[in-house]
C-alpha atoms as a PDB file:
ATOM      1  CA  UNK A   1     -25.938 -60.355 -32.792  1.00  0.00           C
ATOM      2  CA  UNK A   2     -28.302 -60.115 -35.661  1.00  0.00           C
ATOM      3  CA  UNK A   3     -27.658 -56.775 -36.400  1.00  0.00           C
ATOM      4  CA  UNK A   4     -23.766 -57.377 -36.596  1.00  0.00           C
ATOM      5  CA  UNK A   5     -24.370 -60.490 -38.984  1.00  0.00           C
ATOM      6  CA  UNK A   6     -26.121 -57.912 -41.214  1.00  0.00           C
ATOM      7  CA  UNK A   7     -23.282 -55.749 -40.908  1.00  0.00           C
ATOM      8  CA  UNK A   8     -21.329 -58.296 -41.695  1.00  0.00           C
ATOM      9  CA  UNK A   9     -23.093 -59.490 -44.884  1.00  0.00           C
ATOM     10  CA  UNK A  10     -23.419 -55.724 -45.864  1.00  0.00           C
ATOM     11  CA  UNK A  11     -19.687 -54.917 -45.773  1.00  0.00           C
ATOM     12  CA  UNK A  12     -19.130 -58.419 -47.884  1.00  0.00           C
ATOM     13  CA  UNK A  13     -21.122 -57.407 -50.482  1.00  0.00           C
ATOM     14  CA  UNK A  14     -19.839 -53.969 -50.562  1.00  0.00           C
ATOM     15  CA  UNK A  15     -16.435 -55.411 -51.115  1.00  0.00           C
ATOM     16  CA  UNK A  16     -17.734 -57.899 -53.894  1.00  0.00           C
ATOM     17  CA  UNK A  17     -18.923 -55.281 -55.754  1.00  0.00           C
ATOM     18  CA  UNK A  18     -16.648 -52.875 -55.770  1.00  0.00           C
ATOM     19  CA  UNK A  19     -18.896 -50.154 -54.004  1.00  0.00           C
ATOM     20  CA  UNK A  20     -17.403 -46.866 -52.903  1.00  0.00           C
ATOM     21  CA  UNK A  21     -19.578 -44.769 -50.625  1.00  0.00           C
ATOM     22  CA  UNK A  22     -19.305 -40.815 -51.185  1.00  0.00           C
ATOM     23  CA  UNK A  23     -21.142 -38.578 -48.972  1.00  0.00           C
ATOM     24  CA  UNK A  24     -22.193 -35.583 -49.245  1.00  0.00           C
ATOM     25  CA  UNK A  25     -21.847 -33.352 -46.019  1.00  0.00           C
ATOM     26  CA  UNK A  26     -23.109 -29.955 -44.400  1.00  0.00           C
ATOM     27  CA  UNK A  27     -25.413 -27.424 -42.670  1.00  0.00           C
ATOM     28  CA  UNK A  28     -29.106 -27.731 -43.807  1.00  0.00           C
ATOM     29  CA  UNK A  29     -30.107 -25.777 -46.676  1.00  0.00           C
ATOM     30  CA  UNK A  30     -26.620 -25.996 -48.143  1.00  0.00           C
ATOM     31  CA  UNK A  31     -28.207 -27.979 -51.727  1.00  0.00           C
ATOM     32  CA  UNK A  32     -26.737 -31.433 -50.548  1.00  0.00           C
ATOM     33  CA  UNK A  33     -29.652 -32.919 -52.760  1.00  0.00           C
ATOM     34  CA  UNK A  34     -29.920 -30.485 -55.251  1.00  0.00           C
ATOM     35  CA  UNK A  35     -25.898 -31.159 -55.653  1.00  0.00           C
ATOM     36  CA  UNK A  36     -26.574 -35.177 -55.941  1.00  0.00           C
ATOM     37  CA  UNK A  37     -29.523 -34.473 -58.277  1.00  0.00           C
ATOM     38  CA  UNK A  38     -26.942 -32.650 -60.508  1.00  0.00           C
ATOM     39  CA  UNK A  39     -24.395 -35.218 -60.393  1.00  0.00           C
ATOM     40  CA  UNK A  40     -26.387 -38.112 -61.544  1.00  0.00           C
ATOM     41  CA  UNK A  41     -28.656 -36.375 -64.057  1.00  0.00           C
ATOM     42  CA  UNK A  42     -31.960 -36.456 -62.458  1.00  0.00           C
ATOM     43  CA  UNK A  43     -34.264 -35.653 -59.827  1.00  0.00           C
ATOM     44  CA  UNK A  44     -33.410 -38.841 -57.870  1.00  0.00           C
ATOM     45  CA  UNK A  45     -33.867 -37.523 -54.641  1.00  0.00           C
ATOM     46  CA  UNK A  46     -36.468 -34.678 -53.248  1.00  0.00           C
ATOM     47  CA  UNK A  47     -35.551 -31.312 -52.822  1.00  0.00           C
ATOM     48  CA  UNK A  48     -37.293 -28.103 -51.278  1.00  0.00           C
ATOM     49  CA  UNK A  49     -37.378 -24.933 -49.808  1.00  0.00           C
ATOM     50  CA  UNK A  50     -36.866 -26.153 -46.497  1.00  0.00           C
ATOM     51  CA  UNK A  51     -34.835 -28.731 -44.387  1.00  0.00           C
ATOM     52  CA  UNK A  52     -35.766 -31.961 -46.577  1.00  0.00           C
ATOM     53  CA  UNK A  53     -33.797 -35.026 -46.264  1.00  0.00           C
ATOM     54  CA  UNK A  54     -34.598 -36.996 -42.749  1.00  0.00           C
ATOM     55  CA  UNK A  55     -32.765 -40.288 -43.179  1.00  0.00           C
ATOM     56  CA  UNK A  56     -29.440 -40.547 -45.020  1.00  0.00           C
ATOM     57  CA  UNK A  57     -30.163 -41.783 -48.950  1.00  0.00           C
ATOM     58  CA  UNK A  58     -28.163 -43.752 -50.911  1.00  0.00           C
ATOM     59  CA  UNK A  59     -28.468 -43.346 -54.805  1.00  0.00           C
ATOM     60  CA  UNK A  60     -26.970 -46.653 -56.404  1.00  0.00           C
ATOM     61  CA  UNK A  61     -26.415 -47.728 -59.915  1.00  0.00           C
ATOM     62  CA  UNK A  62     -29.343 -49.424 -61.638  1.00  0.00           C
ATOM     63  CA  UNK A  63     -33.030 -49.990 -62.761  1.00  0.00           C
ATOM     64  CA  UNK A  64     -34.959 -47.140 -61.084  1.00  0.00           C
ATOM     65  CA  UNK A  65     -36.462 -48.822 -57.895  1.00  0.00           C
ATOM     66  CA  UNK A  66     -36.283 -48.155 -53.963  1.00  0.00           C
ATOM     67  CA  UNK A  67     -35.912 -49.651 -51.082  1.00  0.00           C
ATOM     68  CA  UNK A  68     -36.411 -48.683 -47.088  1.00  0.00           C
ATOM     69  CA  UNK A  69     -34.340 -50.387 -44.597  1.00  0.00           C
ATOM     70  CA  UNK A  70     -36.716 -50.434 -41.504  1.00  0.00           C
ATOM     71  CA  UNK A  71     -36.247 -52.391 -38.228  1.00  0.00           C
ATOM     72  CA  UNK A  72     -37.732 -55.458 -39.540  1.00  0.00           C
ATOM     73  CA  UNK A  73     -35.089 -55.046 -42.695  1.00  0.00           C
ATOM     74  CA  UNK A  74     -35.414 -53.782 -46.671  1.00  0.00           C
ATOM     75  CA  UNK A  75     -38.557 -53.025 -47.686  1.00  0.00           C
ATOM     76  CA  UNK A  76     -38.958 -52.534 -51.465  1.00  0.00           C
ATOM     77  CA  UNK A  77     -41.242 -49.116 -52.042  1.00  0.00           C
ATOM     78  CA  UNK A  78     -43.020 -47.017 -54.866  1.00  0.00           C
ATOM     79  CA  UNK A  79     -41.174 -44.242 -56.093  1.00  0.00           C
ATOM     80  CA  UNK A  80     -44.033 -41.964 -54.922  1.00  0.00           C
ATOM     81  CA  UNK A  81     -43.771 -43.202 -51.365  1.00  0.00           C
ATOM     82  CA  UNK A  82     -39.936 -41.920 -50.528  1.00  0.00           C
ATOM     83  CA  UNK A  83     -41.219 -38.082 -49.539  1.00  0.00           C
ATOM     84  CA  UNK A  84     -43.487 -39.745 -47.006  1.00  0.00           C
ATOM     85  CA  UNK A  85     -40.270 -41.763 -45.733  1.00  0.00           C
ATOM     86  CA  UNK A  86     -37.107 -40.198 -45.722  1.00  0.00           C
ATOM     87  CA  UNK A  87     -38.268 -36.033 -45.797  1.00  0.00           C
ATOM     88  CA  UNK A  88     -38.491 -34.037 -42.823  1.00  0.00           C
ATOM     89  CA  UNK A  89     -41.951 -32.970 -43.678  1.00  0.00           C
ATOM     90  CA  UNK A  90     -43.406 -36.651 -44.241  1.00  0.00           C
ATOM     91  CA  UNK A  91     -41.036 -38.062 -41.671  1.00  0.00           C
ATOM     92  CA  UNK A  92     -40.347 -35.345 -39.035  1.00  0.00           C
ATOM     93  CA  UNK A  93     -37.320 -36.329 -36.613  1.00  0.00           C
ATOM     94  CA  UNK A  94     -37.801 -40.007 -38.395  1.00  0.00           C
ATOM     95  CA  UNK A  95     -40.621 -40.850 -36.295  1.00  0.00           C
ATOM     96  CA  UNK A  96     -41.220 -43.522 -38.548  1.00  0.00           C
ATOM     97  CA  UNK A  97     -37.805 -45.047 -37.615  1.00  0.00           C
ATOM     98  CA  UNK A  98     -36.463 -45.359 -41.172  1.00  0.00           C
ATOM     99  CA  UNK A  99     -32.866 -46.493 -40.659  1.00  0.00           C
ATOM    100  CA  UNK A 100     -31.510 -45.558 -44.504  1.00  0.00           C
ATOM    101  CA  UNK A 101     -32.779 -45.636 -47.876  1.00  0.00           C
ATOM    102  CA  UNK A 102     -31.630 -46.557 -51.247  1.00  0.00           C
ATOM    103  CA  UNK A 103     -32.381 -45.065 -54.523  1.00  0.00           C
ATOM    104  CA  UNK A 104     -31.235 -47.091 -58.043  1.00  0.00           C
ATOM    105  CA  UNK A 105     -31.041 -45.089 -60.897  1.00  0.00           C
ATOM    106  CA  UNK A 106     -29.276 -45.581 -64.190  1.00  0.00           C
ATOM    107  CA  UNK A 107     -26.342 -42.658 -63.673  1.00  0.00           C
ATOM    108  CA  UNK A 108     -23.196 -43.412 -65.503  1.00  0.00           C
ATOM    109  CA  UNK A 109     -21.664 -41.734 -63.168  1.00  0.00           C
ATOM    110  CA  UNK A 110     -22.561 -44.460 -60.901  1.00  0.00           C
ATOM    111  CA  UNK A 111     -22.148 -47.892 -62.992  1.00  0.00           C
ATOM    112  CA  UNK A 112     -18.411 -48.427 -61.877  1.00  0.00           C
ATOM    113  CA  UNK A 113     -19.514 -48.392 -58.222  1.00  0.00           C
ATOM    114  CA  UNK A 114     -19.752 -45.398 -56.731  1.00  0.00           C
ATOM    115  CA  UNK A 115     -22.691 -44.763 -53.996  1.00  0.00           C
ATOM    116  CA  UNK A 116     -23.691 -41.532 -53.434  1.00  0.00           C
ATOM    117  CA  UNK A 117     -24.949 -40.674 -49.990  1.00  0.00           C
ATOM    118  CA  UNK A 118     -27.141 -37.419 -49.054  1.00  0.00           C
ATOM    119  CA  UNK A 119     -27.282 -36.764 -45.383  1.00  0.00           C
ATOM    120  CA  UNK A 120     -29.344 -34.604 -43.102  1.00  0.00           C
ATOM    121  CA  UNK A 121     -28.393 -31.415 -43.101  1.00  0.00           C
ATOM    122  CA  UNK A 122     -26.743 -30.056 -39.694  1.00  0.00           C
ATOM    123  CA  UNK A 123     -28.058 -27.511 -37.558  1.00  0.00           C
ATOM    124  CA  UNK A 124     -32.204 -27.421 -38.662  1.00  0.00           C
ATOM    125  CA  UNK A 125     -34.481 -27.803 -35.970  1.00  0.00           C
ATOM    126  CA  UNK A 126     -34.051 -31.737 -35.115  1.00  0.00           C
ATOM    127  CA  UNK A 127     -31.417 -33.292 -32.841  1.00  0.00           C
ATOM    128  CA  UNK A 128     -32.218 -36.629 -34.952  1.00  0.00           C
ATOM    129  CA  UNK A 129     -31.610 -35.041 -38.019  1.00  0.00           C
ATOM    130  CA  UNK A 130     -27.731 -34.327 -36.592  1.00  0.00           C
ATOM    131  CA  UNK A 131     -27.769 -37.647 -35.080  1.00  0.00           C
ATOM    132  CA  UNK A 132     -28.392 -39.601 -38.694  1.00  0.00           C
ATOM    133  CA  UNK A 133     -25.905 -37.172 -40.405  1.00  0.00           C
ATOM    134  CA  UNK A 134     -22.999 -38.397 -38.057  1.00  0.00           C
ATOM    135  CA  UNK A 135     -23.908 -41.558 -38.238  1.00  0.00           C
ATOM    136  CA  UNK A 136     -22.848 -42.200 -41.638  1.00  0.00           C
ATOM    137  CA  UNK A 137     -19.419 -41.015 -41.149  1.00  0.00           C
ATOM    138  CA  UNK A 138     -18.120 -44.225 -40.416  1.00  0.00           C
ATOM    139  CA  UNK A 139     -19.715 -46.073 -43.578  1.00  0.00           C
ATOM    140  CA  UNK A 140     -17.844 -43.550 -45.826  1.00  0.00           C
ATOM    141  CA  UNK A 141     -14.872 -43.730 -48.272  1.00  0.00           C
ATOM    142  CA  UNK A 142     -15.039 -40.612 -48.751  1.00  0.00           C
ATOM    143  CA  UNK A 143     -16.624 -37.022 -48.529  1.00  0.00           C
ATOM    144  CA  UNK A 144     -17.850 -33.767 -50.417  1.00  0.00           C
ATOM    145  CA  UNK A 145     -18.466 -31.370 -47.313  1.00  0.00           C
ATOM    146  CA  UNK A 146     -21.251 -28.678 -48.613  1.00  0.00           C
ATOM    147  CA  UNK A 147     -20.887 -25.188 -47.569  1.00  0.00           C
ATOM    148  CA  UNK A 148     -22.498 -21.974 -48.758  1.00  0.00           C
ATOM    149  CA  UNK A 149     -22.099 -18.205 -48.820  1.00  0.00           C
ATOM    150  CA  UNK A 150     -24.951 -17.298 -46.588  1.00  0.00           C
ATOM    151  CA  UNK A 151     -23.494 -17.862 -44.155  1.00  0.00           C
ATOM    152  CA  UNK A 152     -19.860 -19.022 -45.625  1.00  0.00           C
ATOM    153  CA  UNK A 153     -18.563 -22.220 -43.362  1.00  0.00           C
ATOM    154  CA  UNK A 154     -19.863 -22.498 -40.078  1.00  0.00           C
ATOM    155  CA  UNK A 155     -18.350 -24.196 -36.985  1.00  0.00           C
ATOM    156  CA  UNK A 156     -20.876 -27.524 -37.328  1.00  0.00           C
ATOM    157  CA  UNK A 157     -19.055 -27.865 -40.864  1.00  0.00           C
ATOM    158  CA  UNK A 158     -15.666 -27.310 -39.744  1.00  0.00           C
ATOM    159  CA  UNK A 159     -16.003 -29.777 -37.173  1.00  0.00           C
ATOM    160  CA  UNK A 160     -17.262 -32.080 -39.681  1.00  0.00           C
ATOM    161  CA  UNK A 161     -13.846 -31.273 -41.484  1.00  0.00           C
ATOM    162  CA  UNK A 162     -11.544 -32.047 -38.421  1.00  0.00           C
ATOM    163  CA  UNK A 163     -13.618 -35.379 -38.026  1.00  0.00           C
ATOM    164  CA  UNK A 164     -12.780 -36.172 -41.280  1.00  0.00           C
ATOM    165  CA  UNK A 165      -9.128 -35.375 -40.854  1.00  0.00           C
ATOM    166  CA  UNK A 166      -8.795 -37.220 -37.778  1.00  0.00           C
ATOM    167  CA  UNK A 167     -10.338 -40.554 -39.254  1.00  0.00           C
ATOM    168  CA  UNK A 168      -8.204 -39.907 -42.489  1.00  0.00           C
ATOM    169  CA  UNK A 169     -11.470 -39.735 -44.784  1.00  0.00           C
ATOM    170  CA  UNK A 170     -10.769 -38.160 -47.547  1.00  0.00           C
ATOM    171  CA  UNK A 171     -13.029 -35.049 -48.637  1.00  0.00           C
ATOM    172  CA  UNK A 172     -13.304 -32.156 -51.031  1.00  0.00           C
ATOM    173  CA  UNK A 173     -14.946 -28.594 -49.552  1.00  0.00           C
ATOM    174  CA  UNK A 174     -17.309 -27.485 -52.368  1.00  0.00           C
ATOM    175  CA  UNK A 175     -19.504 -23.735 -52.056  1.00  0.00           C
ATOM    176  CA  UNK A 176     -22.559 -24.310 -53.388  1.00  0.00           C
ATOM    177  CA  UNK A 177     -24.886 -21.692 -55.161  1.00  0.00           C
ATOM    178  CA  UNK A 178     -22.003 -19.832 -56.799  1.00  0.00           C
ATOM    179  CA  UNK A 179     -23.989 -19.080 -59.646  1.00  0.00           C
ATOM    180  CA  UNK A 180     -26.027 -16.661 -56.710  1.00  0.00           C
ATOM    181  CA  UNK A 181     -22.242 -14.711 -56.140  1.00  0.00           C
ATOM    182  CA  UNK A 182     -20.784 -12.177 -57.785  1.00  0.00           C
ATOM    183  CA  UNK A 183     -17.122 -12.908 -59.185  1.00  0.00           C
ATOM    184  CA  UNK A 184     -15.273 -10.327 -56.263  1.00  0.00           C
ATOM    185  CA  UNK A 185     -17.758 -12.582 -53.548  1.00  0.00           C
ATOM    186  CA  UNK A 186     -17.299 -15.900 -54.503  1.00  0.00           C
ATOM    187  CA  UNK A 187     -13.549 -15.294 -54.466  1.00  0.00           C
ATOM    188  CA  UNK A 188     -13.640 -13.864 -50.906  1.00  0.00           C
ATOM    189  CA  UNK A 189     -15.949 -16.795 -49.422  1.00  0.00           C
ATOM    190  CA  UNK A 190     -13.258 -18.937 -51.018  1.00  0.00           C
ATOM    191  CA  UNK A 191     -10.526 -17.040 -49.232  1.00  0.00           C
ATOM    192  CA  UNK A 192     -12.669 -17.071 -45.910  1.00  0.00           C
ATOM    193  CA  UNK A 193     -13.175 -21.011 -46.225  1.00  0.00           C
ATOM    194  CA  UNK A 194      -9.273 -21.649 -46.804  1.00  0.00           C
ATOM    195  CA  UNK A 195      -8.297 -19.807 -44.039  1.00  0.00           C
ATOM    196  CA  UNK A 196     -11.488 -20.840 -41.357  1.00  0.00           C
ATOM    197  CA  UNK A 197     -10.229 -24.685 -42.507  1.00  0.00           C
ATOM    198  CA  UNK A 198      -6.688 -24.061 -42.283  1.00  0.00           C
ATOM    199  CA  UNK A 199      -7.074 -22.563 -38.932  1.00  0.00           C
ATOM    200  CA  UNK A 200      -9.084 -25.566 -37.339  1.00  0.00           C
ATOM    201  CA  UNK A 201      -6.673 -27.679 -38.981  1.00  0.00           C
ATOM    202  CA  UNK A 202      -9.132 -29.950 -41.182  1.00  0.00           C
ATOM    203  CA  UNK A 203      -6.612 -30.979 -44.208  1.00  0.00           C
ATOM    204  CA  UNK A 204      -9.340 -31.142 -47.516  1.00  0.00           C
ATOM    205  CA  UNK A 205      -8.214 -32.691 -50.598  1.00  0.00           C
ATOM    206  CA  UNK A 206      -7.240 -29.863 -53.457  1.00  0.00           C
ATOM    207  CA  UNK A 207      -8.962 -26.705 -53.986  1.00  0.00           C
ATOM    208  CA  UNK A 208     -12.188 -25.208 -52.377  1.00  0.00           C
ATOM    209  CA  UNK A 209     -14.220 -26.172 -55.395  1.00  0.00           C
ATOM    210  CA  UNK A 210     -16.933 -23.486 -56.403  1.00  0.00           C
ATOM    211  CA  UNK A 211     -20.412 -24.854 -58.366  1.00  0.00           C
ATOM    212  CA  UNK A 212     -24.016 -24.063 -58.924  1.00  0.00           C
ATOM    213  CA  UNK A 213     -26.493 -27.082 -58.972  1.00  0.00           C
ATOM    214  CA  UNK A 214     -28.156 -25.036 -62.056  1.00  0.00           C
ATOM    215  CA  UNK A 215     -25.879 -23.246 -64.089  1.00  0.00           C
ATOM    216  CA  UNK A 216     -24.131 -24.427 -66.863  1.00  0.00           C
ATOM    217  CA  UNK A 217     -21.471 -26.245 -66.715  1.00  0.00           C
ATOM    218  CA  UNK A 218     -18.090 -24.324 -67.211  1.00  0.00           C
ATOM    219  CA  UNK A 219     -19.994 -20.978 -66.978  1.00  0.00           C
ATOM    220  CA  UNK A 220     -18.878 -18.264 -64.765  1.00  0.00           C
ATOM    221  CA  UNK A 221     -21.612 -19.034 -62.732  1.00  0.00           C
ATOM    222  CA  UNK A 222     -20.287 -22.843 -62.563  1.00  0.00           C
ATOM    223  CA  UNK A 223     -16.679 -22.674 -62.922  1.00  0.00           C
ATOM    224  CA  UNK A 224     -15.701 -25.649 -61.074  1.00  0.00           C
ATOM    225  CA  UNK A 225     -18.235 -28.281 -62.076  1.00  0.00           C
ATOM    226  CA  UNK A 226     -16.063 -30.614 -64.107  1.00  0.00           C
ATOM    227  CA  UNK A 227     -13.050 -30.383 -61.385  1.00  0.00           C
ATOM    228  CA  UNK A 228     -15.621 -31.536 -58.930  1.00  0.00           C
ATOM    229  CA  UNK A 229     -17.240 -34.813 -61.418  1.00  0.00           C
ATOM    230  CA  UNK A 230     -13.387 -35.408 -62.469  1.00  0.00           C
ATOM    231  CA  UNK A 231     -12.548 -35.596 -58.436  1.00  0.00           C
ATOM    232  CA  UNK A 232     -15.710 -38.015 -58.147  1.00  0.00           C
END
């Protein structure tokens, strides 16, 4: 009963303010948090060269500060503390039993509401990891599902996309690292995704939306980053 009066409280003052929850979906390795970092400006949440994120993070608007939800309930944190807490290498299979995170910064993208949410990525070596990404499905408003060229969509992703069509979430399909395609290959992963979606019958929102965490903006290498801000 406690934890549904929390529930409770949470969805109250997610209403109040006006909070819209946007989560960003797909196999591990696929940028998710490079992707956020981009969106908001900063390095808000940690990145590597392996499967990272353990424990989905939220990145709100606000003074830069953090805070663990744990068992016991929020837990305000140093900055320097989060790898320790919510990474696969300081956390592994969230031993630690770190139930979210949440990560203010001052992002205008973010000061009329919207929460961005980076997940666990699907398919890396722990169950748990899978387990935490699902779990946030039914928190969301919404959804950017995160897919790649090596390998281009894969069936854990597409699944994600006829979850998300069943529960009527909406979600955009955005290949990530175009700026690491040439032209001729980024437009035949496109034309691979389109078809792999439309065949499972997952109904995305628009486009299949192609970006690069790095590149510039508008570039060849980027060409779709200020369709995919816009759609935020």
């Amino acid at each position: 009963i406690p934890v549904i009066a929390e529930e409770v409280d949470a969805l109250r003052a997610r209403a109040a303010e006006g909070r819209c929850y946007v989560a960003c979906l797909g196999q591990f390795k696929r940028g998710t948090s490079s992707l956020l970092n981009a969106l908001v400006g900063r390095a808000a949440v940690p990145t590597g060269v392996v499967p990272v994120t353990s424990v989905p993070l939220v990145v709100r608007y606000g003074a830069p500060s953090v805070r663990v939800r744990l068992d016991a309930g929020w837990r305000e944190v140093a900055p320097d503390a989060v790898p320790e807490l919510v990474t696969e290498r300081g956390n592994p299979g969230n031993t630690r039993g770190v139930r979210g995170a949440e990560l203010f910064v001052p992002s205008e993208l973010l000061r009329g509401g919207l929460c961005l949410v980076d997940t666990p990525g699907l398919g890396s070596t722990s169950d748990a990891n899978d387990a935490a990404a699902l779990d946030v499905l039914p928190r969301i408003d919404a959804a950017l599902l995160v897919t790649g060229p090596e390998p281009p969509i894969t069936a854990d992703e597409l699944a994600l996309a006829r979850e998300l069509t069943r529960t009527g979430t909406p979600f955009l399909v955005v290949v990530s690292k175009a700026d690491r395609m040439a032209p001729s290959d980024r437009a035949e992963v496109r034309e691979f995704t389109r078809n792999a979606l439309d065949h499972a019958g997952a109904m995305p929102r628009g486009r299949v939306l192609e970006v690069s965490a790095v590149a510039r903006p508008g570039s060849k290498e980027n060409p779709d980053w200020r369709d995919l801000v816009e759609a935020v």
